[in-house]
Protein backbone atom coordinates (compact mmCIF):
# COMPACT_ATOMS: atom_id res chain seq x y z
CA UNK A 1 0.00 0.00 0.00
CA UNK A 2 1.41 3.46 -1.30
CA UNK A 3 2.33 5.73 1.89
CA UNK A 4 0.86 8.89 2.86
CA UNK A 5 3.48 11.47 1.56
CA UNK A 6 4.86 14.60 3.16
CA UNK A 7 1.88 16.81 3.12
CA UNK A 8 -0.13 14.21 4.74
CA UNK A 9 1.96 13.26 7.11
CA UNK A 10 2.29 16.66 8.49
CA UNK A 11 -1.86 17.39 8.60
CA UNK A 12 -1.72 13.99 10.21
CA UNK A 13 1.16 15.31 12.74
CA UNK A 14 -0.62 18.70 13.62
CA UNK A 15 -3.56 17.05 14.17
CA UNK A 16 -1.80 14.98 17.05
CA UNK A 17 0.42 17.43 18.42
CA UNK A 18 -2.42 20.81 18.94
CA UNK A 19 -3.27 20.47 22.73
CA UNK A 20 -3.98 23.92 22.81
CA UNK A 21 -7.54 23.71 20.40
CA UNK A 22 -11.06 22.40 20.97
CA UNK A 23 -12.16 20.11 19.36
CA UNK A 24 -14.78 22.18 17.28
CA UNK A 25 -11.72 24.33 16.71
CA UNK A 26 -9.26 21.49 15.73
CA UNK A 27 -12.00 19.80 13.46
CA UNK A 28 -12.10 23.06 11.76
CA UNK A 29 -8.74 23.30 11.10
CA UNK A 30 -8.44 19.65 10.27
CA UNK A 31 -11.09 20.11 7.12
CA UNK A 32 -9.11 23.33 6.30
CA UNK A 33 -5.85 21.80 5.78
CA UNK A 34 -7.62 18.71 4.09
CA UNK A 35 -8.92 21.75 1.44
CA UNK A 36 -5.46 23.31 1.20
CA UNK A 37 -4.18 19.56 0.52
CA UNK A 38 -6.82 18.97 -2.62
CA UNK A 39 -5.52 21.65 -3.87
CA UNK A 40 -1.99 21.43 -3.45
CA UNK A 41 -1.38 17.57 -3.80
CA UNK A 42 -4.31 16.35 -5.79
CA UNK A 43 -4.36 13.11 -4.42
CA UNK A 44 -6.16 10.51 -5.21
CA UNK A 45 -9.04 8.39 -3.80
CA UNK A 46 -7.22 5.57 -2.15
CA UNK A 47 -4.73 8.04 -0.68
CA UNK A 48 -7.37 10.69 0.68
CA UNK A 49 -9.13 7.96 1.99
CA UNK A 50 -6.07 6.38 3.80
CA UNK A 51 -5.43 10.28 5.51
CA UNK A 52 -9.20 10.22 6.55
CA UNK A 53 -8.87 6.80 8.18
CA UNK A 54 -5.51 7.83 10.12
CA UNK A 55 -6.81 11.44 11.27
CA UNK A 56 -10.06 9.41 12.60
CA UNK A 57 -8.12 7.62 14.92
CA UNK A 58 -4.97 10.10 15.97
CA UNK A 59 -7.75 12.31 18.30
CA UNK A 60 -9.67 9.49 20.45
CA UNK A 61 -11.14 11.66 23.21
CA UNK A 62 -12.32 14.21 20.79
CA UNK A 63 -15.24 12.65 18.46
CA UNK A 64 -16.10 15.31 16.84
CA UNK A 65 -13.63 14.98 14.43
CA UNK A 66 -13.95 11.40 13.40
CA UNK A 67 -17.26 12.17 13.39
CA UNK A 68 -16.88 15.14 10.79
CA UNK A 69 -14.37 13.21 9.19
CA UNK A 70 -16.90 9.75 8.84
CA UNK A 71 -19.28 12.03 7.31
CA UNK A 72 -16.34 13.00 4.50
CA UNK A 73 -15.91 9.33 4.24
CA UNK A 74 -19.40 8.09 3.58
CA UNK A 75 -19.77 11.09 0.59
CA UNK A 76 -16.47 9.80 -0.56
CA UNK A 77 -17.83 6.16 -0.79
CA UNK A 78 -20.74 7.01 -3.19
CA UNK A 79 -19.15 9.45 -5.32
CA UNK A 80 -15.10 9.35 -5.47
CA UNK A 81 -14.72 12.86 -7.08
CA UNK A 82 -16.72 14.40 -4.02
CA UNK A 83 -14.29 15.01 -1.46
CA UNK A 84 -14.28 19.11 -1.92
CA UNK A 85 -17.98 19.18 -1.57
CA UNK A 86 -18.03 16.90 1.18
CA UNK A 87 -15.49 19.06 3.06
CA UNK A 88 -17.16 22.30 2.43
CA UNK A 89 -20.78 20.70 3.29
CA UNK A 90 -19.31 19.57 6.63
CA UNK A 91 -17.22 22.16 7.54
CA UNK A 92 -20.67 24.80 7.14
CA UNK A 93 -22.73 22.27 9.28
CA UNK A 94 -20.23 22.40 12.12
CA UNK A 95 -19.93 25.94 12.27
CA UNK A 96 -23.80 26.50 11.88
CA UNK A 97 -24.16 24.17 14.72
CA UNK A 98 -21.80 26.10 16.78
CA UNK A 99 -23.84 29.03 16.23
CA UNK A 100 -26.93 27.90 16.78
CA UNK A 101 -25.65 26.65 20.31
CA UNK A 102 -24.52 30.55 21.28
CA UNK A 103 -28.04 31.88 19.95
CA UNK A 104 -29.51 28.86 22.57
CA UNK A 105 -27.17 29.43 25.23
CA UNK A 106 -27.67 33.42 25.30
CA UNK A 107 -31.46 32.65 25.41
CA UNK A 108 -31.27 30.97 28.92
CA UNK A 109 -28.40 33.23 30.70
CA UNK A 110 -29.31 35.56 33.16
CA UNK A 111 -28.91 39.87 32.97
CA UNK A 112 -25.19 40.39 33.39
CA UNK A 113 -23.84 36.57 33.95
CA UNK A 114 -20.88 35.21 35.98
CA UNK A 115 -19.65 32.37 33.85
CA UNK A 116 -17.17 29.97 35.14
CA UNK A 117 -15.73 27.58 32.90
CA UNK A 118 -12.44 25.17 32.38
CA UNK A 119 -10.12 24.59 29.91
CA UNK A 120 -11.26 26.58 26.33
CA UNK A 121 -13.62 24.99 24.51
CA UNK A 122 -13.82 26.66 20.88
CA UNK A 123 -17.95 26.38 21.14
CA UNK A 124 -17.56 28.16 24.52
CA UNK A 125 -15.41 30.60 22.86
CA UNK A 126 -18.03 31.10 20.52
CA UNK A 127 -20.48 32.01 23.02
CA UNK A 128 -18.69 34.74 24.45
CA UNK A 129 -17.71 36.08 21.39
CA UNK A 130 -21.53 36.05 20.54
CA UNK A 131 -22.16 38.01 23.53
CA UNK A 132 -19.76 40.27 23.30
CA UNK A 133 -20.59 40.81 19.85
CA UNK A 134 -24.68 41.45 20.94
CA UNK A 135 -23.22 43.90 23.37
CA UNK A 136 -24.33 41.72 26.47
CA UNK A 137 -22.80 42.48 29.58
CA UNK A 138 -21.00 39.22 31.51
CA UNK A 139 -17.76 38.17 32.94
CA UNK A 140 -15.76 35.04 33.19
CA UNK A 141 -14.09 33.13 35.83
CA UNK A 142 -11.38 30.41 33.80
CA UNK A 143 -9.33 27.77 35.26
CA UNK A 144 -5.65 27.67 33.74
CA UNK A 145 -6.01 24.33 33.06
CA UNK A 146 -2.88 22.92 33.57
CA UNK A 147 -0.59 21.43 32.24
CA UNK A 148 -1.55 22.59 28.82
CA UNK A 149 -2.83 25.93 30.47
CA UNK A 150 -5.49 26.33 27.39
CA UNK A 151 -7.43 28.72 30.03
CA UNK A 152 -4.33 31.54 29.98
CA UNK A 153 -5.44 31.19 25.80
CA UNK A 154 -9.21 31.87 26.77
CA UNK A 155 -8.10 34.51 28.97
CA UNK A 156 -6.13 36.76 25.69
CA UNK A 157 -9.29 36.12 23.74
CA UNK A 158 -11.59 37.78 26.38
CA UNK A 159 -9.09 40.42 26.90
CA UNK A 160 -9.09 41.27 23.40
CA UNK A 161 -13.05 41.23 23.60
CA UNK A 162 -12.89 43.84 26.55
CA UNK A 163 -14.80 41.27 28.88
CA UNK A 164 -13.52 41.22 32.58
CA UNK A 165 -11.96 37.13 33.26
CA UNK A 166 -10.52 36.33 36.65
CA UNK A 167 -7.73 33.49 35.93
CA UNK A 168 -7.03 31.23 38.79
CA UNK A 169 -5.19 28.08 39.04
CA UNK A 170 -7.17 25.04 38.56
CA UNK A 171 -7.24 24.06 42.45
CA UNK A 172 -9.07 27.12 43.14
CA UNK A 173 -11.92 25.90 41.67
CA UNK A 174 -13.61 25.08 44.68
CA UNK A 175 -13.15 28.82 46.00
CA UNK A 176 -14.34 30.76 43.23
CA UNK A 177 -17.68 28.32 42.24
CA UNK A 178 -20.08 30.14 44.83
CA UNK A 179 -19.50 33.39 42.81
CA UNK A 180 -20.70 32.37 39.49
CA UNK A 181 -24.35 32.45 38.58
CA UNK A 182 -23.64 29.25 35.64
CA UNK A 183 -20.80 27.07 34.93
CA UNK A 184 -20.33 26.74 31.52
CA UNK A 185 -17.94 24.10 29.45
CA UNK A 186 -17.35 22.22 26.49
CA UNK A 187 -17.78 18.38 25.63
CA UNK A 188 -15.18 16.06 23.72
CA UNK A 189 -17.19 13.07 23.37
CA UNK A 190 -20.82 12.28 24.74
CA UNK A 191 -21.22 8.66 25.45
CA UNK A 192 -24.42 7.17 25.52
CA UNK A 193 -23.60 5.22 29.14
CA UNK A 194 -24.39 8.39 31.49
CA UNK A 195 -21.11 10.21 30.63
CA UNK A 196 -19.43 12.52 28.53
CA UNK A 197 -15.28 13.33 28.14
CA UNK A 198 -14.25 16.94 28.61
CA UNK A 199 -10.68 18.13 29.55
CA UNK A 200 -9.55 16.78 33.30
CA UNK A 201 -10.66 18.68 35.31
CA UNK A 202 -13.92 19.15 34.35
CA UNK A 203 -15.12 16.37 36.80
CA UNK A 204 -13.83 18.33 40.09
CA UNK A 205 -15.64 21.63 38.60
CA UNK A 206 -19.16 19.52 38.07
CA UNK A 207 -18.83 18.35 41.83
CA UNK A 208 -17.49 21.75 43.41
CA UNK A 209 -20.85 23.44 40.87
CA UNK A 210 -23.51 20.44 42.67
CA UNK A 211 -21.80 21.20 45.70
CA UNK A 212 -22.60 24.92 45.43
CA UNK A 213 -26.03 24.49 44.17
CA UNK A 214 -24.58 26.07 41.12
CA UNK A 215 -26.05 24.85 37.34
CA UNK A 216 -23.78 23.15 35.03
CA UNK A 217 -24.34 23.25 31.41
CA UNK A 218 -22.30 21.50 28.81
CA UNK A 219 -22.31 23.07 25.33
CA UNK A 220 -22.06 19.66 23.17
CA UNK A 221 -23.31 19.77 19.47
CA UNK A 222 -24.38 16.54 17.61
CA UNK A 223 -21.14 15.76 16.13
CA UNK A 224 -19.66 14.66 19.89
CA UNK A 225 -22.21 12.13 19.83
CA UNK A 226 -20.37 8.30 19.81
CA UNK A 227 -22.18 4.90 20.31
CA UNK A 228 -18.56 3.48 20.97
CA UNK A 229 -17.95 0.52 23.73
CA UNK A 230 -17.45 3.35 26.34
CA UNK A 231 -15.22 0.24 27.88
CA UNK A 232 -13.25 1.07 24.69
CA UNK A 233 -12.63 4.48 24.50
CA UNK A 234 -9.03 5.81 25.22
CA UNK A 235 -8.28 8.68 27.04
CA UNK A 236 -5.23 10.23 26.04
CA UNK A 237 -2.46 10.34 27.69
CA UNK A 238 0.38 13.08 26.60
CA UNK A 239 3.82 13.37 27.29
CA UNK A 240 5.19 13.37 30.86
CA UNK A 241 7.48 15.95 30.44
CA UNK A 242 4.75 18.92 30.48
CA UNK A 243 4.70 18.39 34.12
CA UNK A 244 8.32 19.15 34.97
CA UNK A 245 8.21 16.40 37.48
CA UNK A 246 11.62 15.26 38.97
CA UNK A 247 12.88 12.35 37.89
CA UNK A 248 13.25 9.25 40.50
CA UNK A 249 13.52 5.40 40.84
CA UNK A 250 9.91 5.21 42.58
CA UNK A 251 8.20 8.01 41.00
CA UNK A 252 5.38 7.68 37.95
CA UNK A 253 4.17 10.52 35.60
CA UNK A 254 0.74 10.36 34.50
CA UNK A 255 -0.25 12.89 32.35
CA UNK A 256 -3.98 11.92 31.30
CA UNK A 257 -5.81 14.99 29.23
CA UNK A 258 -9.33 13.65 29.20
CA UNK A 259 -11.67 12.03 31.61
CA UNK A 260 -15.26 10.79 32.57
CA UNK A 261 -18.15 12.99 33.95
CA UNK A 262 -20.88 11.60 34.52
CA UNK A 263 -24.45 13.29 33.28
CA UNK A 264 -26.05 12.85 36.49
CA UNK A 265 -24.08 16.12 37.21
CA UNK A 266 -25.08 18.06 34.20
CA UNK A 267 -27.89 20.74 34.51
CA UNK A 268 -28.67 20.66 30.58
CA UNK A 269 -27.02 19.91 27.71
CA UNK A 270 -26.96 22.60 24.81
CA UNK A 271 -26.63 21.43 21.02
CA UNK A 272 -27.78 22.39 17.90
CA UNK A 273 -30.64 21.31 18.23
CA UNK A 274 -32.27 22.91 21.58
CA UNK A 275 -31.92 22.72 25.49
CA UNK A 276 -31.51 19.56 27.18
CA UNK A 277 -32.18 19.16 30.67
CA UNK A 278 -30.59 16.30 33.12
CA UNK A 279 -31.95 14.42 34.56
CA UNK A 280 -33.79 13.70 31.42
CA UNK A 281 -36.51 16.44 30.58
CA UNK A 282 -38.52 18.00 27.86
CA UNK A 283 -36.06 19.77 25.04
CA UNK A 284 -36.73 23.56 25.29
């Protein structure tokens, strides 16, 4: 079997080495460099469907892009010369989704919100960028979500959207809870066994939320939905070294990104396609 050249190897590369993205974000960029690569390579079907395969599996924790990238695969399957199409057509129905989540979400927020979140999810992003952009008055508590510290990225964009954002360090998220009126985050991957995969972390923040009688809504389009063996699914583990752990005979780094939350701790769930509420309720 002919191997993936040069340009593919490095979409393929990116792809596994941006911590720093959501995954609405990193989907996005994924279908944007798959564009660029029609253009510039002009490969053909057997070798475009060989990238598709191998950037399906590189992101595990984040469905959305094997999802985006199945539904490139089963356009590809019926009509070979469709791939640009099939890109474009995908690419617009994630975005309008994350759209039509912000419109959803700023429908249910109270007059001048405190929103505490974790990590930076790209359709959280989106939000506030919506609100800012409706001239809606709110501010934003953000864990630094270390190691990767994504939140100190959240915190730029907000500055650069003139919206007040208290950082703190992810152990503080106990502390500052009781002075948000929501907690907001993302979703990697909702499972269909009573959990969803976010960014660690997001587990303590549900419980120290429930704890302080606090709602907790996840902003998760239909593109994290996965009917995988939720025995099966991986939760990635990156490199050690971001920790800047010392080194000895009896010590173990464990550097796991993603984990389990369960939707017992969810107030409502926020997709495309209305409001959710948890336990199960009427969509809004």
């Amino acid at each position: 079997m002919q191997g993936l050249d040069s340009r593919a190897q490095s979409i393929l590369t990116g792809l596994r080495a941006d911590v720093q993205s959501g995954a609405t974000q990193l989907a996005l960029n994924t279908l944007n460099e798959l564009l660029s690569y029609l253009d510039e390579v002009g490969p053909d079907v057997e070798i475009l469907s060989r990238l598709l395969a191998e950037l399906r599996a590189a992101r595990p924790s984040m469905i959305v892009i094997g999802n985006a990238l199945a539904m490139i695969e089963q356009r590809l399957s019926s009509d070979p010369h469709a791939a640009r199409a099939a890109i474009i057509d995908t690419r617009d129905q994630l975005q309008d989704a994350t759209t039509t989540i912000a419109r959803h979400t700023r429908e249910h927020l109270p007059t001048t919100p405190v929103i505490m979140t974790h990590s930076a999810s790209s359709v959280v992003l989106a939000l506030f960028r919506s609100m800012a952009e409706n001239q809606q008055s709110f501010s934003v508590i953000c864990t630094q979500s270390s190691p990767g510290f994504e939140g100190h990225s959240l915190a730029r964009a907000l500055d650069e959207l003139s919206v007040p954002v208290t950082l703190i360090t992810d152990v503080q998220m106990g502390l500052f809870v009781p002075e948000a009126d929501v907690v907001i985050t993302g979703c990697d991957t909702w499972l269909d066994d009573g959990c969803f995969i976010n960014k660690s972390g997001t587990y303590l923040l549900a419980l120290a939320a429930r704890a302080a009688g606090k709602s907790f809504w996840v902003l998760a389009d239909s593109f994290r939905n996965s009917d995988a063996n939720p025995g099966l699914v991986e939760l990635e583990e990156m490199p050690a070294d971001e920790l800047n752990a010392p080194e000895g005979e009896w010590i173990t780094h464990r550097n796991v990104y993603f984990e389990r939350v369960p939707h017992a701790l969810v107030s409502h769930r926020i997709s495309e396609q209305g409001v959710f509420s948890y336990p199960a309720g009427p969509r809004r």
